[in-house]
N, C-alpha and C. Protein backbone atom coordinates (compact mmCIF):
# COMPACT_ATOMS: atom_id res chain seq x y z
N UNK A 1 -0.51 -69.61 34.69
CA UNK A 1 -0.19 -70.62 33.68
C UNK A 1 -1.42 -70.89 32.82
N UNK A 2 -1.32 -71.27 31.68
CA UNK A 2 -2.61 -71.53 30.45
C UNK A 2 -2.80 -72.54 30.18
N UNK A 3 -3.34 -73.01 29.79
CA UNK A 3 -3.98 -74.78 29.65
C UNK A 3 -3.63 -74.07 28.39
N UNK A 4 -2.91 -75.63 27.83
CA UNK A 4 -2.63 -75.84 26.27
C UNK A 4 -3.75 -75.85 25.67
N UNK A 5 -4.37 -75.76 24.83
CA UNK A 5 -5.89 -76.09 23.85
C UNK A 5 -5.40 -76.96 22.79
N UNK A 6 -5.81 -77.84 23.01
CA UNK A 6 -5.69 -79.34 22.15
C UNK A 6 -5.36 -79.45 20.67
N UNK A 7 -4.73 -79.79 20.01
CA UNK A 7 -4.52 -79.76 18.30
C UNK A 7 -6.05 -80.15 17.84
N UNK A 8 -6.07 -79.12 16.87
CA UNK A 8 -7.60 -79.59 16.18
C UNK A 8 -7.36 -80.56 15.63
N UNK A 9 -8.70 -81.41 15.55
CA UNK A 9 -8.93 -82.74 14.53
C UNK A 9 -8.50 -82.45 13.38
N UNK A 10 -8.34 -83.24 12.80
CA UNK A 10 -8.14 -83.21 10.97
C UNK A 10 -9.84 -84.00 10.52
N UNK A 11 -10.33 -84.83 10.93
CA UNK A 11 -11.60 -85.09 10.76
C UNK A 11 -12.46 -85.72 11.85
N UNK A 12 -13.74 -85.68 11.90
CA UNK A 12 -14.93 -86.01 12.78
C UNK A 12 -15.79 -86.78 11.72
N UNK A 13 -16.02 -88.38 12.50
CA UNK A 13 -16.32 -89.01 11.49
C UNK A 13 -18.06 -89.00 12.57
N UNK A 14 -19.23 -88.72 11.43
CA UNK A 14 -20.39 -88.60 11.92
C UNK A 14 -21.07 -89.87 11.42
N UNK A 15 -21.73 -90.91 12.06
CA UNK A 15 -22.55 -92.19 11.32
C UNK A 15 -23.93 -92.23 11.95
N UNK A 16 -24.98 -92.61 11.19
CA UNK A 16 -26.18 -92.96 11.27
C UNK A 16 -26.58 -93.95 10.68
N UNK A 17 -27.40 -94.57 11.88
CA UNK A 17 -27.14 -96.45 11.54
C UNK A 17 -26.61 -96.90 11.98
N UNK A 18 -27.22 -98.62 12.33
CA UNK A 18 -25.82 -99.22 12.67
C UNK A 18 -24.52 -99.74 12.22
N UNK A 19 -25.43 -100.17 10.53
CA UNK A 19 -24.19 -100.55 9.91
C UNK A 19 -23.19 -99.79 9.39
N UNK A 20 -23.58 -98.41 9.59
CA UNK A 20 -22.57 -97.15 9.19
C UNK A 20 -21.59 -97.49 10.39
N UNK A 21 -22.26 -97.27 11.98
CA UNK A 21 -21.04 -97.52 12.73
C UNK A 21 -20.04 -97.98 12.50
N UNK A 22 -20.64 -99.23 12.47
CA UNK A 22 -19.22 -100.46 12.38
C UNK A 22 -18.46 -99.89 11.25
N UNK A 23 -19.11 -99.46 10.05
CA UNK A 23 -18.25 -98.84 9.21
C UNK A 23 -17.46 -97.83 9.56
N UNK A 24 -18.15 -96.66 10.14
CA UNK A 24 -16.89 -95.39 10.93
C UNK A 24 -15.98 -95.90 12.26
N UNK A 25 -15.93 -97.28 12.45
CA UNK A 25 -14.86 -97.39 14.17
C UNK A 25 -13.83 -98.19 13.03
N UNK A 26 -13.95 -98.42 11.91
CA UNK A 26 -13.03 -99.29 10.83
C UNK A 26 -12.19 -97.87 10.16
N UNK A 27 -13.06 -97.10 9.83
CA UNK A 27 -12.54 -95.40 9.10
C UNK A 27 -11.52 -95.04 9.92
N UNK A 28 -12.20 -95.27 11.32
CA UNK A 28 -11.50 -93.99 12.45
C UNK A 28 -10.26 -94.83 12.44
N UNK A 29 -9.99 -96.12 12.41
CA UNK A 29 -9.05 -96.62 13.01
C UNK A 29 -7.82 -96.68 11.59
N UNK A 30 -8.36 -96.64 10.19
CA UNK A 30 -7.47 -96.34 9.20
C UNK A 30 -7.17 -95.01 8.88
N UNK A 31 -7.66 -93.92 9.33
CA UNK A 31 -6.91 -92.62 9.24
C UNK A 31 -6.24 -92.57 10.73
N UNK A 32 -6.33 -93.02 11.65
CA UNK A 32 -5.15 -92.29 12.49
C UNK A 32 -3.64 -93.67 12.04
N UNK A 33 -4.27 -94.48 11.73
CA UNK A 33 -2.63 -95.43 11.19
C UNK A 33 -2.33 -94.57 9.99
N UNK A 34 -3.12 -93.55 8.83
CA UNK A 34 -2.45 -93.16 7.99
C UNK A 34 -2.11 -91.78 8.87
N UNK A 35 -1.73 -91.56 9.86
CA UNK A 35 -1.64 -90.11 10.61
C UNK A 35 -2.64 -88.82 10.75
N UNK A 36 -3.53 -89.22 10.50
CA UNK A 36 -4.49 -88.45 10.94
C UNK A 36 -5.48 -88.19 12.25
N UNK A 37 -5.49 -86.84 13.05
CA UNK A 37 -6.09 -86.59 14.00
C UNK A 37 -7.70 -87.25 13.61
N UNK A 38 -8.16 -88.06 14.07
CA UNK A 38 -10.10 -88.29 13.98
C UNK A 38 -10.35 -88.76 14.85
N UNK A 39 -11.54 -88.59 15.07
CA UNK A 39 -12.20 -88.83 16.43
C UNK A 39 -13.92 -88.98 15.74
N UNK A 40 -14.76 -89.65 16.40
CA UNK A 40 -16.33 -89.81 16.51
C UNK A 40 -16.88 -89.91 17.55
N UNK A 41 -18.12 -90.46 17.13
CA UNK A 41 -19.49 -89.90 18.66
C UNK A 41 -19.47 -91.18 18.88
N UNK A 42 -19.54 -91.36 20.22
CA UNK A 42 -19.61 -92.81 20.96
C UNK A 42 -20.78 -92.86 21.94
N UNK A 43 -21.56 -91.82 21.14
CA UNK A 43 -22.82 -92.07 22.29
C UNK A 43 -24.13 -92.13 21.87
N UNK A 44 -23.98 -92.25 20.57
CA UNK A 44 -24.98 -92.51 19.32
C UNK A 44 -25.87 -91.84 19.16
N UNK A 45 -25.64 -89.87 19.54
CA UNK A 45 -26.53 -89.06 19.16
C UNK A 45 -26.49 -88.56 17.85
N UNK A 46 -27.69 -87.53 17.97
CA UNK A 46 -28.19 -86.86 16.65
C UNK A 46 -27.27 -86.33 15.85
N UNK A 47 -27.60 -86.20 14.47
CA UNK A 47 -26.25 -85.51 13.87
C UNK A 47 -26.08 -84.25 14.39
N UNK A 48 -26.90 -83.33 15.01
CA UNK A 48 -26.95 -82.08 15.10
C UNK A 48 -25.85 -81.74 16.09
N UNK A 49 -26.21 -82.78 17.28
CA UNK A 49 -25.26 -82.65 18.61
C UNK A 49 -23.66 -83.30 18.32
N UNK A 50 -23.80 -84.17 17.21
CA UNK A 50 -22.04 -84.56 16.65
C UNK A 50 -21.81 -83.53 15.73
N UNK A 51 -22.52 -82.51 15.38
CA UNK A 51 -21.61 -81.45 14.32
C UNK A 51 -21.26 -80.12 15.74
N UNK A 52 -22.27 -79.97 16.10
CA UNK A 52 -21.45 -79.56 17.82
C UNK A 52 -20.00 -79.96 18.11
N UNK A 53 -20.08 -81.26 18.71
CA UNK A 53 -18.81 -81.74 19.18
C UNK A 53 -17.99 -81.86 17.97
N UNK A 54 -18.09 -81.97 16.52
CA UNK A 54 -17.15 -81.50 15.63
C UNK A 54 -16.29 -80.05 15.74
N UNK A 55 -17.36 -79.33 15.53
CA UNK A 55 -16.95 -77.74 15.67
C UNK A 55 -15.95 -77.56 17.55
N UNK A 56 -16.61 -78.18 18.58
CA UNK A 56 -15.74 -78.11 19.42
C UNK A 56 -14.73 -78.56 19.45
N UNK A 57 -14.13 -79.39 18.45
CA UNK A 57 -13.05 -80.22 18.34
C UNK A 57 -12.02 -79.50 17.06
N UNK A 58 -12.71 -78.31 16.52
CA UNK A 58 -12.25 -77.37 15.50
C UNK A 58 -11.59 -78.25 14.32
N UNK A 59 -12.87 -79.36 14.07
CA UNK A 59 -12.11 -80.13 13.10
C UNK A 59 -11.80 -80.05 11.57
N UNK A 60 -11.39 -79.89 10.86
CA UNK A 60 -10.95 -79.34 9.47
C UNK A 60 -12.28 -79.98 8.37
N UNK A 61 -12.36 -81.13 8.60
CA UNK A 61 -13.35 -81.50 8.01
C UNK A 61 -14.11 -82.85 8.68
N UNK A 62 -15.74 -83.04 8.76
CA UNK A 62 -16.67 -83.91 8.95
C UNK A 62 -16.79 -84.61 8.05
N UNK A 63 -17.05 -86.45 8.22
CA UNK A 63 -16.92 -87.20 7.35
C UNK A 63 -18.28 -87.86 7.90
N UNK A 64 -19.69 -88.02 7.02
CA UNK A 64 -20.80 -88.34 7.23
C UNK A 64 -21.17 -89.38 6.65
N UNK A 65 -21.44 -90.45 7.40
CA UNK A 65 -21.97 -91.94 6.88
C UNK A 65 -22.86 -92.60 7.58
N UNK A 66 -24.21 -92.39 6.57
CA UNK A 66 -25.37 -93.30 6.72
C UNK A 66 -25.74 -94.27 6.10
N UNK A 67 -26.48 -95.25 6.56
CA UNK A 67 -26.47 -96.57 6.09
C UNK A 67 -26.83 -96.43 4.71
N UNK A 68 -27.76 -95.44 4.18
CA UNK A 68 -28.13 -95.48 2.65
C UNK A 68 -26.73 -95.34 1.73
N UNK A 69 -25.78 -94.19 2.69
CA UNK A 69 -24.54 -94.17 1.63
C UNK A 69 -23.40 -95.27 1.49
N UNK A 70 -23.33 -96.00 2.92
CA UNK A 70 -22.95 -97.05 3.21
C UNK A 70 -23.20 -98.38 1.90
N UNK A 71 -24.37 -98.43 1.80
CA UNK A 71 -25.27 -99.31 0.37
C UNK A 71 -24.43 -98.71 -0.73
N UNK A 72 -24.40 -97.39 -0.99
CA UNK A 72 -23.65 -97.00 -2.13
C UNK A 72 -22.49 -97.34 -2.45
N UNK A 73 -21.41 -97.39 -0.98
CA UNK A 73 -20.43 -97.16 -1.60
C UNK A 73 -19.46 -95.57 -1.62
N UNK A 74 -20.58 -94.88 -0.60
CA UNK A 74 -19.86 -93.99 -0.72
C UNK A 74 -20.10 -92.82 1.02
N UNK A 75 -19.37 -92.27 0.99
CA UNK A 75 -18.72 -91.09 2.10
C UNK A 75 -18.89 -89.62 2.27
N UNK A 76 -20.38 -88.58 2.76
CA UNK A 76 -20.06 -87.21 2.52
C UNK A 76 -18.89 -86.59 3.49
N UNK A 77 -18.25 -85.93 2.50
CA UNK A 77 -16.76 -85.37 3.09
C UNK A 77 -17.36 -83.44 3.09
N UNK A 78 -17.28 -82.80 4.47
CA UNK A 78 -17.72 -81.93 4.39
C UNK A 78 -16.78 -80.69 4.80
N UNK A 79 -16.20 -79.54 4.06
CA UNK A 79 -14.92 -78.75 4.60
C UNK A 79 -15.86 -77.41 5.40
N UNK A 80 -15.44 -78.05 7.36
CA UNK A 80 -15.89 -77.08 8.10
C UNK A 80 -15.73 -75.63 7.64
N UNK A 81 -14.46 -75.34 7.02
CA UNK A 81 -14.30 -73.54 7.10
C UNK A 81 -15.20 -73.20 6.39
N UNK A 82 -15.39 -73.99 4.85
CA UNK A 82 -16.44 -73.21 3.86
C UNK A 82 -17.74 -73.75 3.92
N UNK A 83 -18.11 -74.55 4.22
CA UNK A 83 -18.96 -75.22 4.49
C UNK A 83 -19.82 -76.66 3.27
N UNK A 84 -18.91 -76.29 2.43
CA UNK A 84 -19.10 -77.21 0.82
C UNK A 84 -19.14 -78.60 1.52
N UNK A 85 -19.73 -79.79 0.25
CA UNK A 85 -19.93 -80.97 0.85
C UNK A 85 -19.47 -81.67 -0.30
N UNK A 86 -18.91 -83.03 -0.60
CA UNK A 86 -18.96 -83.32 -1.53
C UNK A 86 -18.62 -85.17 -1.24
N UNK A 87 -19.45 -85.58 -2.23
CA UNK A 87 -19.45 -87.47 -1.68
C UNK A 87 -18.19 -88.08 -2.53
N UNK A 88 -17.55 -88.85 -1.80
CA UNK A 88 -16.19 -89.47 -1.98
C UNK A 88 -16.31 -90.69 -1.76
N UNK A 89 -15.90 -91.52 -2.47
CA UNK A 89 -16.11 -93.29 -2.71
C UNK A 89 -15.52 -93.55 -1.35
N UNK A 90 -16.44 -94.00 -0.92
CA UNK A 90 -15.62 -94.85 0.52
C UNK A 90 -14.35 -95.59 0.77
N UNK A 91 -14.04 -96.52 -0.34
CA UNK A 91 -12.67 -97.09 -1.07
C UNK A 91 -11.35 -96.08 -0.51
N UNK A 92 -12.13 -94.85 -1.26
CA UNK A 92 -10.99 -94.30 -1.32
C UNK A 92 -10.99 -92.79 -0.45
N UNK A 93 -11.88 -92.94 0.61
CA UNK A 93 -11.71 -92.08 1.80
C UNK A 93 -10.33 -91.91 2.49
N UNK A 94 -9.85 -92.46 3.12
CA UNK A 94 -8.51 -92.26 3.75
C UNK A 94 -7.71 -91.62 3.04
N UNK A 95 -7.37 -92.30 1.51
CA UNK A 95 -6.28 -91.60 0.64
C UNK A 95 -6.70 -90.33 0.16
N UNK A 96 -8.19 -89.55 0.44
CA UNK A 96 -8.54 -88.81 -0.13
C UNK A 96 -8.14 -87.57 0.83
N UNK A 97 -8.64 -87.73 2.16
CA UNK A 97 -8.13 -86.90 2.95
C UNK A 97 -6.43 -86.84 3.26
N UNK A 98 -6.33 -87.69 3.13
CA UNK A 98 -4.85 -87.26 3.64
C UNK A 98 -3.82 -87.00 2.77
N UNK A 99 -4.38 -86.38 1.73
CA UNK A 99 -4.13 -85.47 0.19
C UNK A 99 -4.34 -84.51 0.40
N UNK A 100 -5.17 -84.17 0.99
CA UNK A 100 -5.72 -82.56 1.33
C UNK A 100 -5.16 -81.74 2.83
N UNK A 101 -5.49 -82.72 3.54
CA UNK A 101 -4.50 -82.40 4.72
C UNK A 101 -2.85 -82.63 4.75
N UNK A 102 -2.33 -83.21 4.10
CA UNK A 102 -0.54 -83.11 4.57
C UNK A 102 -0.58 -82.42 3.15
């Protein structure tokens, strides 16, 4: 018999800072009410070791928020397959992904 392998994420939300946190457990919790697979790091490591557990989670795309972008106003949205990055108004994060994914 085979162990099922888990549905990939639709996003991995990565934060640095604290006030980013609180900002990504607010993200995480408005994309899975808009139906989206996301998940983050709850153990407040390096970005290096959360783009790890992204990629192990075969997530479609990483959503990166540090306190400087946090100040802005804004969200890097990053597409794992190609590897492109591009910053998206925080506002309008949720509705942005879940345009691209459904």
């Amino acid at each position: 018999m085979e162990i099922p392998k888990a549905k990939p994420l639709d996003v991995y939300l990565i934060s640095l800072g604290e006030a980013a946190e609180g900002e990504c457990v607010k993200s995480l919790q408005e994309l899975r009410i808009a139906g989206l697979a996301a998940e983050k790091d709850y153990l407040g490591r390096k970005i290096k070791a959360q783009m790890k557990s992204a990629d192990r989670y075969n997530s479609a795309y990483v959503a990166i928020l540090g306190d400087d972008e946090l100040a802005r106003g804004e969200i890097t949205v990053k597409t794992m397959a190609t590897g492109e990055q591009e910053t998206v108004p925080l506002a309008a994060f949720t509705e942005t992904l879940r345009s691209r994914i459904q």
